[in-house]
N, C-alpha and C. Protein backbone atom coordinates (compact mmCIF):
# COMPACT_ATOMS: atom_id res chain seq x y z
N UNK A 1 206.63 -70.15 89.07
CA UNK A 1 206.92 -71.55 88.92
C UNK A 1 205.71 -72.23 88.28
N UNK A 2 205.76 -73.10 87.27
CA UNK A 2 205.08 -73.43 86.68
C UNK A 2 204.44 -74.85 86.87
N UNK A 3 203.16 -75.47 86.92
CA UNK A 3 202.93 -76.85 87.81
C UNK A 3 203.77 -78.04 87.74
N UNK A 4 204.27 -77.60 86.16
CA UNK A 4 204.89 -79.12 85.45
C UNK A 4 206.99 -79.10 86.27
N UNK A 5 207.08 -77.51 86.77
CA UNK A 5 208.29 -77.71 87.47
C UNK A 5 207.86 -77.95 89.09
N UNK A 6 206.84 -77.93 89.34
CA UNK A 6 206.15 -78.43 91.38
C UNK A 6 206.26 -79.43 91.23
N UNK A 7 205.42 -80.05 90.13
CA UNK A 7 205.50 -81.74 89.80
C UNK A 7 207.49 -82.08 89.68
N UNK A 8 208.09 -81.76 88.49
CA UNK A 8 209.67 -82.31 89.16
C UNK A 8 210.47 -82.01 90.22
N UNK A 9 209.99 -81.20 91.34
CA UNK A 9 210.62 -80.93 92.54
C UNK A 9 209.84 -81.81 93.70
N UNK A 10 208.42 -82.39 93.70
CA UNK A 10 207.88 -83.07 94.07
C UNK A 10 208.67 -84.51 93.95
N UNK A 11 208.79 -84.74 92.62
CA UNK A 11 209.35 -86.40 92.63
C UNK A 11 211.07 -86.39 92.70
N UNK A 12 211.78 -85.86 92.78
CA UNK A 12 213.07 -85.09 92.76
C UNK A 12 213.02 -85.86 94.35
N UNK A 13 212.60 -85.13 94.96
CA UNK A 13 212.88 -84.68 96.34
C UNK A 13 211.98 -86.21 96.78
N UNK A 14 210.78 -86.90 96.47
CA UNK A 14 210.46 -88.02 96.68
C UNK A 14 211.75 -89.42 96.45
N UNK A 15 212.32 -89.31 95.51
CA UNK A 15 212.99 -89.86 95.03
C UNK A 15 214.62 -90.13 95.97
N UNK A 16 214.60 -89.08 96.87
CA UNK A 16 215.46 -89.10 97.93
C UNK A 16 217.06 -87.85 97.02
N UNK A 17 216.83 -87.65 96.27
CA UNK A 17 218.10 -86.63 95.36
C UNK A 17 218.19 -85.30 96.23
N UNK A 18 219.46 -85.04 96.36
CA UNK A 18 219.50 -83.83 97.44
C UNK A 18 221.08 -83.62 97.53
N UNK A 19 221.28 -82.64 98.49
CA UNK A 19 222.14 -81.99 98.34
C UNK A 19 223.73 -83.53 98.72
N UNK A 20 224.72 -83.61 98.12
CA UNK A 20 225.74 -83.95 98.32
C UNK A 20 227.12 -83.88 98.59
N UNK A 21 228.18 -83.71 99.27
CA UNK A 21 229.28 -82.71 99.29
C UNK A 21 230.53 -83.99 99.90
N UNK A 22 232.09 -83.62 99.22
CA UNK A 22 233.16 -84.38 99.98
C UNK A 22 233.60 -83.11 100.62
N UNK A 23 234.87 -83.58 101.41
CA UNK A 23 235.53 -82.85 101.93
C UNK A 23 237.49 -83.37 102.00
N UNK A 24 237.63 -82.30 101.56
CA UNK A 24 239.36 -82.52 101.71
C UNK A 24 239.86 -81.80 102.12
N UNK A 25 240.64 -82.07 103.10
CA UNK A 25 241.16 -80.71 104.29
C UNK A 25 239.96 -79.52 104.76
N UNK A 26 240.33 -78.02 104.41
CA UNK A 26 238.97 -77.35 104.83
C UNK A 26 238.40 -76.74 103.52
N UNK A 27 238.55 -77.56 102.23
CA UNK A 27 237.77 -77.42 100.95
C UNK A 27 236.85 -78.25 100.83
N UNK A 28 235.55 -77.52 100.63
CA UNK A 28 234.17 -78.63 100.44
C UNK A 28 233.87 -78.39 98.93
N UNK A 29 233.25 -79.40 98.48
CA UNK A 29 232.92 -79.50 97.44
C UNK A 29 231.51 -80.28 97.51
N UNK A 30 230.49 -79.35 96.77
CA UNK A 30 229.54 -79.37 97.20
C UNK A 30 228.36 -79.55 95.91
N UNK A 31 227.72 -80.42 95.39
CA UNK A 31 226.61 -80.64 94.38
C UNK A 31 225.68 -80.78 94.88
N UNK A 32 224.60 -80.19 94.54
CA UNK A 32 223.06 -79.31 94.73
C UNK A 32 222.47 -80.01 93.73
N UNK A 33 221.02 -80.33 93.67
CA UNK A 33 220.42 -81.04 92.85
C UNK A 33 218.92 -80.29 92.38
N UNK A 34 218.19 -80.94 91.29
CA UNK A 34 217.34 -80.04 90.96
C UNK A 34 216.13 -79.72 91.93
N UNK A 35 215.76 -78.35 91.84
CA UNK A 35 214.61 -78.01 93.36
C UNK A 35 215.37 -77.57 93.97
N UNK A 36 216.34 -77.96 94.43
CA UNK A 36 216.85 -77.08 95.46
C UNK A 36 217.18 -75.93 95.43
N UNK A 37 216.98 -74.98 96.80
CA UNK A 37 217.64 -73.50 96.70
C UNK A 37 219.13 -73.64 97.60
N UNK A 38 219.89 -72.53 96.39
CA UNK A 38 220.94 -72.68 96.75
C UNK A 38 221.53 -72.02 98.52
N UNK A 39 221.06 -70.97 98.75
CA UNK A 39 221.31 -70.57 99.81
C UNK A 39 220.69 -71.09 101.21
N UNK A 40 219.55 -71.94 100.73
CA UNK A 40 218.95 -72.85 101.92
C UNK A 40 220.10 -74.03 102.03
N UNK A 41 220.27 -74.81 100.97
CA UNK A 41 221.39 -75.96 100.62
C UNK A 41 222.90 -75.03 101.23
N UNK A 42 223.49 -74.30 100.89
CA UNK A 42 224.71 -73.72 101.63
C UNK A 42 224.55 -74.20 103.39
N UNK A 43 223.25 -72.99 104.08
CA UNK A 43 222.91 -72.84 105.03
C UNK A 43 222.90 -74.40 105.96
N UNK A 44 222.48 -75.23 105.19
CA UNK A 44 222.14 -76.24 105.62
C UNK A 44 223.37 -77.09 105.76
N UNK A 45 224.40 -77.21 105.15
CA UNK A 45 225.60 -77.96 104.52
C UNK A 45 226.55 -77.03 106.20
N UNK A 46 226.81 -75.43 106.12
CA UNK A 46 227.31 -75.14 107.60
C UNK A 46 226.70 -75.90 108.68
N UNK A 47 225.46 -75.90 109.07
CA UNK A 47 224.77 -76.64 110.47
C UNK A 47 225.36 -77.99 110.88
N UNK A 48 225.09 -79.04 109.27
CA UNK A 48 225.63 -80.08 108.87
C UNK A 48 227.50 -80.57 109.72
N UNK A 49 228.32 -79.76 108.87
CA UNK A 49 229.29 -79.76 108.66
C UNK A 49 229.81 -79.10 110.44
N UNK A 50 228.96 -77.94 110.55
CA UNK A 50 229.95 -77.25 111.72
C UNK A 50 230.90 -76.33 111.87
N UNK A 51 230.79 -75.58 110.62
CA UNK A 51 231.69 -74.37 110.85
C UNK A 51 231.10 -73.23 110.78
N UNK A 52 231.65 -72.01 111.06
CA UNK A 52 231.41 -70.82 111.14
C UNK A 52 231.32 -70.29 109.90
N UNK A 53 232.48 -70.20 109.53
CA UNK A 53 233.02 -69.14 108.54
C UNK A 53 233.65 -69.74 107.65
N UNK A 54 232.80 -69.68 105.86
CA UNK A 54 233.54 -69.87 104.63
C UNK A 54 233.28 -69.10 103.96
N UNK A 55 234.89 -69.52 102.94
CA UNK A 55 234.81 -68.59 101.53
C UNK A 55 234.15 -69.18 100.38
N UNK A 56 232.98 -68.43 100.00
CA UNK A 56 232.53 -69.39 98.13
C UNK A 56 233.22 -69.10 97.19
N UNK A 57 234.04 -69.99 96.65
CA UNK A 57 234.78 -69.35 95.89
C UNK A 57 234.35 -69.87 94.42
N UNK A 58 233.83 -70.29 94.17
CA UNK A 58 233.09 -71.05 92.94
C UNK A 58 232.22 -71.60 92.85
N UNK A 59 231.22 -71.24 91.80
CA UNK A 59 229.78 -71.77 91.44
C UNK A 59 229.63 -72.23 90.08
N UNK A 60 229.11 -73.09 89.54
CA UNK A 60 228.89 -73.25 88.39
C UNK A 60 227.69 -74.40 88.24
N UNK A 61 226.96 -74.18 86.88
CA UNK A 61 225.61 -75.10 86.88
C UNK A 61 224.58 -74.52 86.19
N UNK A 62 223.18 -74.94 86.42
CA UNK A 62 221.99 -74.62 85.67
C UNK A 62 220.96 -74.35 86.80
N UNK A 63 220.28 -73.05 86.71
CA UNK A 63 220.10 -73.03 87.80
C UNK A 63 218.35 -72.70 87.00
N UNK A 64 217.02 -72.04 87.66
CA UNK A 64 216.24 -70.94 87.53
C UNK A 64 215.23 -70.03 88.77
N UNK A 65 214.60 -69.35 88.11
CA UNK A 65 213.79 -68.72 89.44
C UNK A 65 214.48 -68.17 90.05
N UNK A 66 215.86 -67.11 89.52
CA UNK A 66 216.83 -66.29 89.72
C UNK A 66 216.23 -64.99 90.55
N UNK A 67 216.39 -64.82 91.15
CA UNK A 67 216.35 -63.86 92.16
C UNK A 67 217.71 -62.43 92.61
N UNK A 68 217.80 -61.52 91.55
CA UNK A 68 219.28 -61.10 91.84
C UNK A 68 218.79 -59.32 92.31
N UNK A 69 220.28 -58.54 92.49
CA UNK A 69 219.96 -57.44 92.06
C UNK A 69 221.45 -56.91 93.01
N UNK A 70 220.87 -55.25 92.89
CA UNK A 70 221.99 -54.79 93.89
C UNK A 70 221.74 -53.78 94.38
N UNK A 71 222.76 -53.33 95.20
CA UNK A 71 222.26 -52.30 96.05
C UNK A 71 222.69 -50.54 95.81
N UNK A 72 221.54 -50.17 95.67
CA UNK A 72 221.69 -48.87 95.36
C UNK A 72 222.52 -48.12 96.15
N UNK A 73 222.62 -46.45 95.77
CA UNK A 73 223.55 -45.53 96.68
C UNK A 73 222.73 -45.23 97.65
N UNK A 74 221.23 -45.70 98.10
CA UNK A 74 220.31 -45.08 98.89
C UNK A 74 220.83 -46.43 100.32
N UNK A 75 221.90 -47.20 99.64
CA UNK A 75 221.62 -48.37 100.75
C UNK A 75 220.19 -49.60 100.52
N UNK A 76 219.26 -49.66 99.35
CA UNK A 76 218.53 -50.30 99.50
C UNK A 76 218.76 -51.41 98.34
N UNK A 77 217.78 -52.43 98.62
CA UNK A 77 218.46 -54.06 97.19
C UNK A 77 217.33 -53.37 96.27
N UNK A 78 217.86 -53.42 94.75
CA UNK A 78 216.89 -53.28 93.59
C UNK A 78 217.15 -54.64 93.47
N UNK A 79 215.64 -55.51 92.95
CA UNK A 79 215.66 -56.92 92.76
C UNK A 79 215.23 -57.07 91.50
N UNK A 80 215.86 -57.98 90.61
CA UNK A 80 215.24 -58.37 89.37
C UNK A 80 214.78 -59.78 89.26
N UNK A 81 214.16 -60.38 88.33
CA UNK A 81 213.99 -61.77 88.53
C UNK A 81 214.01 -62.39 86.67
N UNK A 82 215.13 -63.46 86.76
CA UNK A 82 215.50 -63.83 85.57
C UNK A 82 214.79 -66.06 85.99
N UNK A 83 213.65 -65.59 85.33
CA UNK A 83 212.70 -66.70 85.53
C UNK A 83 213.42 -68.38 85.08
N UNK A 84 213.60 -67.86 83.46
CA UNK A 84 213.76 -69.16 83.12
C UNK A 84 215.41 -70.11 83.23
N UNK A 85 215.04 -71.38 82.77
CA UNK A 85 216.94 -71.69 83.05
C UNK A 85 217.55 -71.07 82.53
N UNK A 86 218.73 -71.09 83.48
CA UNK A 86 219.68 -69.89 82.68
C UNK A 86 221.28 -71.00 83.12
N UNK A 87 222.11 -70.56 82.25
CA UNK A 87 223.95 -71.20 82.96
C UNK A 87 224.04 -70.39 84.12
N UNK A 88 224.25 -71.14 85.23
CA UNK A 88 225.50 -70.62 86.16
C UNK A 88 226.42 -70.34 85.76
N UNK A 89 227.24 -69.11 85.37
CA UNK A 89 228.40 -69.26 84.92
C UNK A 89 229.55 -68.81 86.26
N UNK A 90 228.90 -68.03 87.20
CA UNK A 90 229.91 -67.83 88.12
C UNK A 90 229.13 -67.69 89.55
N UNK A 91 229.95 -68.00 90.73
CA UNK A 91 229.17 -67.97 91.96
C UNK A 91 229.96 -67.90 93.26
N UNK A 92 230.11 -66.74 93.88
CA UNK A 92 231.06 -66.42 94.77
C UNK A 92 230.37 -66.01 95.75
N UNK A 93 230.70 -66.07 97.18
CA UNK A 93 230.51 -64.66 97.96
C UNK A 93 231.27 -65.54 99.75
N UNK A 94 230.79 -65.48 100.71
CA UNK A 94 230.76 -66.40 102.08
C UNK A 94 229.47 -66.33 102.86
N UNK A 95 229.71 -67.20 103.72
CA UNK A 95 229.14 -68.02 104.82
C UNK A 95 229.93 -67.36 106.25
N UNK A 96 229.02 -66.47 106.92
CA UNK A 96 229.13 -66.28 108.30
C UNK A 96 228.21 -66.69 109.25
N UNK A 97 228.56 -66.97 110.12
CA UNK A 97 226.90 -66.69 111.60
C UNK A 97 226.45 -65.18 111.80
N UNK A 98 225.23 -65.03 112.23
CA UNK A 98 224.21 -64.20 112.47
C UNK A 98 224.58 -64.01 114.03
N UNK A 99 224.25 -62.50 114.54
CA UNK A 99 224.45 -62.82 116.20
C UNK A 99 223.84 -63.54 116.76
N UNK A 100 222.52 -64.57 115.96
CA UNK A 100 221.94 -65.61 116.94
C UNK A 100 222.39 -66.74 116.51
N UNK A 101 223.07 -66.60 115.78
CA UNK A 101 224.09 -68.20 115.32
C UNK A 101 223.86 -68.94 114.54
N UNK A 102 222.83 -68.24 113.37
CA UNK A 102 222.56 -68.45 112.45
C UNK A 102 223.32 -68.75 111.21
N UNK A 103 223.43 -69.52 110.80
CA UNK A 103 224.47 -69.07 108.88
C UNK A 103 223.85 -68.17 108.24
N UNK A 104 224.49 -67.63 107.88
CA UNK A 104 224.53 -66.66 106.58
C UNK A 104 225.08 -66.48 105.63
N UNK A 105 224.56 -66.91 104.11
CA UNK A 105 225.32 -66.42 102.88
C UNK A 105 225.10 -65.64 102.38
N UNK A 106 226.20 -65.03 102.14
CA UNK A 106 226.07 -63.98 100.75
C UNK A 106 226.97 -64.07 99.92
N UNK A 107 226.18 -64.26 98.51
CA UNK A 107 226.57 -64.69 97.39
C UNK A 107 225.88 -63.57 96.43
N UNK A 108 227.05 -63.84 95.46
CA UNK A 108 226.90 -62.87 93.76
C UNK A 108 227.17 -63.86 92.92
N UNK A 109 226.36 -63.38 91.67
CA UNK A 109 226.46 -64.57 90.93
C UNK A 109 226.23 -63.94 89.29
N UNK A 110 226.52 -64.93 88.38
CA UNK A 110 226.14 -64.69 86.96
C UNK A 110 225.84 -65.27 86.64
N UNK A 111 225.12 -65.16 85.34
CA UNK A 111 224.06 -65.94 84.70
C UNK A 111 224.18 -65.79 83.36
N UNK A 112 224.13 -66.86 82.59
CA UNK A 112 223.91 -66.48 80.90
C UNK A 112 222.52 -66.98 80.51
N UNK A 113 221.61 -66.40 79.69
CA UNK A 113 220.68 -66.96 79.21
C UNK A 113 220.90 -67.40 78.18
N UNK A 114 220.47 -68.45 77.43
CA UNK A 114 220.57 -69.34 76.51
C UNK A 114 220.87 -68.41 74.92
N UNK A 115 220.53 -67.37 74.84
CA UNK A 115 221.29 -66.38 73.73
C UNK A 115 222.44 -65.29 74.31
N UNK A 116 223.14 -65.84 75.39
CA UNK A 116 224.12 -65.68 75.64
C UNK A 116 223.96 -64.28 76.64
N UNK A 117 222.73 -63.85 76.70
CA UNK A 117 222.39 -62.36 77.58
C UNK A 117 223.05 -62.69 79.39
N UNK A 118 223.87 -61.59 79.64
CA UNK A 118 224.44 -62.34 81.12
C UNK A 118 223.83 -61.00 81.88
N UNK A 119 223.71 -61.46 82.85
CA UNK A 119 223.06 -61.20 83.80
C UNK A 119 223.86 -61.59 85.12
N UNK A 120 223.98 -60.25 86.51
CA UNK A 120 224.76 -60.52 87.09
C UNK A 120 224.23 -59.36 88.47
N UNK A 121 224.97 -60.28 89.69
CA UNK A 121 224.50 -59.07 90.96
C UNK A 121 224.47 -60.71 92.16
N UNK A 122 223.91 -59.38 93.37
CA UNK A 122 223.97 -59.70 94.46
C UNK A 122 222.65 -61.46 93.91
N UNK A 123 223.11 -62.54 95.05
CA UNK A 123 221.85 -63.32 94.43
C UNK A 123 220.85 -63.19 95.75
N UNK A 124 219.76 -63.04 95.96
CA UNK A 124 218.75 -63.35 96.45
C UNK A 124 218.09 -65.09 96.83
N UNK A 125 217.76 -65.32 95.78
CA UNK A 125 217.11 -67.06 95.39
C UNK A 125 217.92 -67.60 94.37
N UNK A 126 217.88 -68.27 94.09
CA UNK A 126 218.52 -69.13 93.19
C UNK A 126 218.19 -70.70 92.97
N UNK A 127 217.11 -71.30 92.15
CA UNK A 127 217.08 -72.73 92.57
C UNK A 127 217.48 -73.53 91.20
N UNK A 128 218.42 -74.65 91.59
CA UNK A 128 218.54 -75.14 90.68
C UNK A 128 217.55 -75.76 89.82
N UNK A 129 217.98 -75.64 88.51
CA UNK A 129 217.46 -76.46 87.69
C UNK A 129 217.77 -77.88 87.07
N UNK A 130 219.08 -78.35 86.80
CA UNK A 130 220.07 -79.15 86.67
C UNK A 130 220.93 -79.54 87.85
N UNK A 131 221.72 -78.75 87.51
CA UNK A 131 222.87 -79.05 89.05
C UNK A 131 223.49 -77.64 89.24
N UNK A 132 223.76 -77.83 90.48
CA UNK A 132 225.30 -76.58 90.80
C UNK A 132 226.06 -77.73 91.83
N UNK A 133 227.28 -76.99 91.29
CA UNK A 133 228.76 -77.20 91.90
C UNK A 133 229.41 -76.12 92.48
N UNK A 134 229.72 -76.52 93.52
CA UNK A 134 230.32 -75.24 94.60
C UNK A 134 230.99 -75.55 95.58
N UNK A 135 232.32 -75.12 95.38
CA UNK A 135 233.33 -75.18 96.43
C UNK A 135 233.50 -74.23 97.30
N UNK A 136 233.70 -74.40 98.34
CA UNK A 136 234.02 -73.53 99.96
C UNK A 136 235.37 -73.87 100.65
N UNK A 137 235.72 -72.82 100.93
CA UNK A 137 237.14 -73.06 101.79
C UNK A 137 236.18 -72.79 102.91
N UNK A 138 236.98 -73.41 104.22
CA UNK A 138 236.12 -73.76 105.39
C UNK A 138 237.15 -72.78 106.14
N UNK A 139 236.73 -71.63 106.89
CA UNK A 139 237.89 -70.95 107.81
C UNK A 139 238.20 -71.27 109.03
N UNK A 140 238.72 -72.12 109.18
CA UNK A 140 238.43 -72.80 110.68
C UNK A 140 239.01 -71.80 111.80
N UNK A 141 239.80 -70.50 112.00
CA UNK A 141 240.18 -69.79 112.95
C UNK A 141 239.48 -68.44 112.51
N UNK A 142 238.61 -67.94 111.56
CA UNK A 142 238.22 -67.14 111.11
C UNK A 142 236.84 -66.70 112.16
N UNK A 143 236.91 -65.67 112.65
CA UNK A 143 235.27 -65.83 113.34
C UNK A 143 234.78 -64.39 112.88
N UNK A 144 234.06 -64.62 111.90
CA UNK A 144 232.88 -63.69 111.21
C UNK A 144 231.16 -63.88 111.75
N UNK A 145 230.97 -62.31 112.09
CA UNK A 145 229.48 -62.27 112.21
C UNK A 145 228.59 -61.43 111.59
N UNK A 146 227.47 -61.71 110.76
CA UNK A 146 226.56 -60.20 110.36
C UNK A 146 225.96 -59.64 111.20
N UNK A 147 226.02 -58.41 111.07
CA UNK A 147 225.47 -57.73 112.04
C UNK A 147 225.14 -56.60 110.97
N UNK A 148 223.80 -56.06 111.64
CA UNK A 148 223.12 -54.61 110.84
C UNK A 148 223.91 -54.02 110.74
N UNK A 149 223.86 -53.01 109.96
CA UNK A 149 224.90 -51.60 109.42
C UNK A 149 223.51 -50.94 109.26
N UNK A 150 223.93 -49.78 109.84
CA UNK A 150 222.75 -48.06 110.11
C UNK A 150 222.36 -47.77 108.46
N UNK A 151 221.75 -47.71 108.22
CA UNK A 151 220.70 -46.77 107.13
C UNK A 151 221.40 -47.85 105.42
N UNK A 152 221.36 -49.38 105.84
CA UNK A 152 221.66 -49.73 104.31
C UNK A 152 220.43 -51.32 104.98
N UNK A 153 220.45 -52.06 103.80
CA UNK A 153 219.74 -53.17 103.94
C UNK A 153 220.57 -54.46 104.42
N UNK A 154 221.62 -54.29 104.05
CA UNK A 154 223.11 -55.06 104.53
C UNK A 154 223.65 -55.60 105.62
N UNK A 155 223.29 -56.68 105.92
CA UNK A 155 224.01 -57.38 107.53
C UNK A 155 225.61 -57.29 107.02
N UNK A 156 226.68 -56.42 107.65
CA UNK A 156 227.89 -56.32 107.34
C UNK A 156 228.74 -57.21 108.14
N UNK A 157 229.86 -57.23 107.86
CA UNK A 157 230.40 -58.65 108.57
C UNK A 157 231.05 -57.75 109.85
N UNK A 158 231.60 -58.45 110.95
CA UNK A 158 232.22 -57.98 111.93
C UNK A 158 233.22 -59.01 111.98
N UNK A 159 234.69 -58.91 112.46
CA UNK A 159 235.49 -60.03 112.85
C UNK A 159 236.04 -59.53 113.91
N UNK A 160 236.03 -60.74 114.94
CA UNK A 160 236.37 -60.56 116.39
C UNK A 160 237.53 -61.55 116.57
């Protein structure tokens, strides 16, 4: 991260700009602002809101400081890092609790870089640069939890 982007996440976030979302029935719709990380902003929006368990079913926006990768046959994350802004072009995954009742997302995502190079995988970080837009179906009878899975890096879901 470079000083002149600390300096616009500094006055961004001085400025009072932050995460925003409606709601209609159990679809949220959700805009993220610049600085922010997306999976802290998700995380934060469940606590907020009060549910357990959603589906992401769409992402789109400008994001950077991409954080992606995936997971090998050994069970472990290979991570890459796609620095500069890039398009959101796609952004999926859900929102469960942790066995300590934590949220948890996991999200995959794509990316185009500005000569059109896409780039794609599990996301790690993600902070906007512009905006993201992201809708969630809210599962209101759904009860999902991560929980470890033996010899991978992967909190796997459980439903009870």
């Amino acid at each position: 991260m470079t000083p002149q982007n600390d300096r616009y996440d500094q006055v961004t976030n001085a400025l009072g700009i932050g995460m925003e979302w409606t709601r209609s029935g159990e679809d949220l719709l959700v805009r993220i602002d610049p600085g922010e990380e997306i999976h802290v902003s998700l995380q934060k929006l469940a606590e907020e809101v009060g549910f357990n368990a959603a589906a992401i079913t769409s992402g789109i926006g400008r994001t950077r400081a991409n954080i992606y990768g995936y997971m090998n046959n050994d069970g472990v994350y290979i991570k890459r890092t796609l620095e500069p802004p890039s398009e959101l072009v796609s952004l999926s995954g859900n929102i469960a609790r942790t066995q300590d009742g934590k949220p948890f997302t996991h999200i995959h995502c794509c990316w185009s870089e500005d000569d059109n190079t896409v780039h794609a995988g599990h996301m790690f970080s993600c902070t906007v640069a512009v905006v993201a837009e992201i809708h969630l179906r809210v599962m209101t009878h759904a009860i999902m939890t991560r929980c470890p899975l033996a010899d991978v890096q992967l909190l796997g879901l459980q439903f009870s």
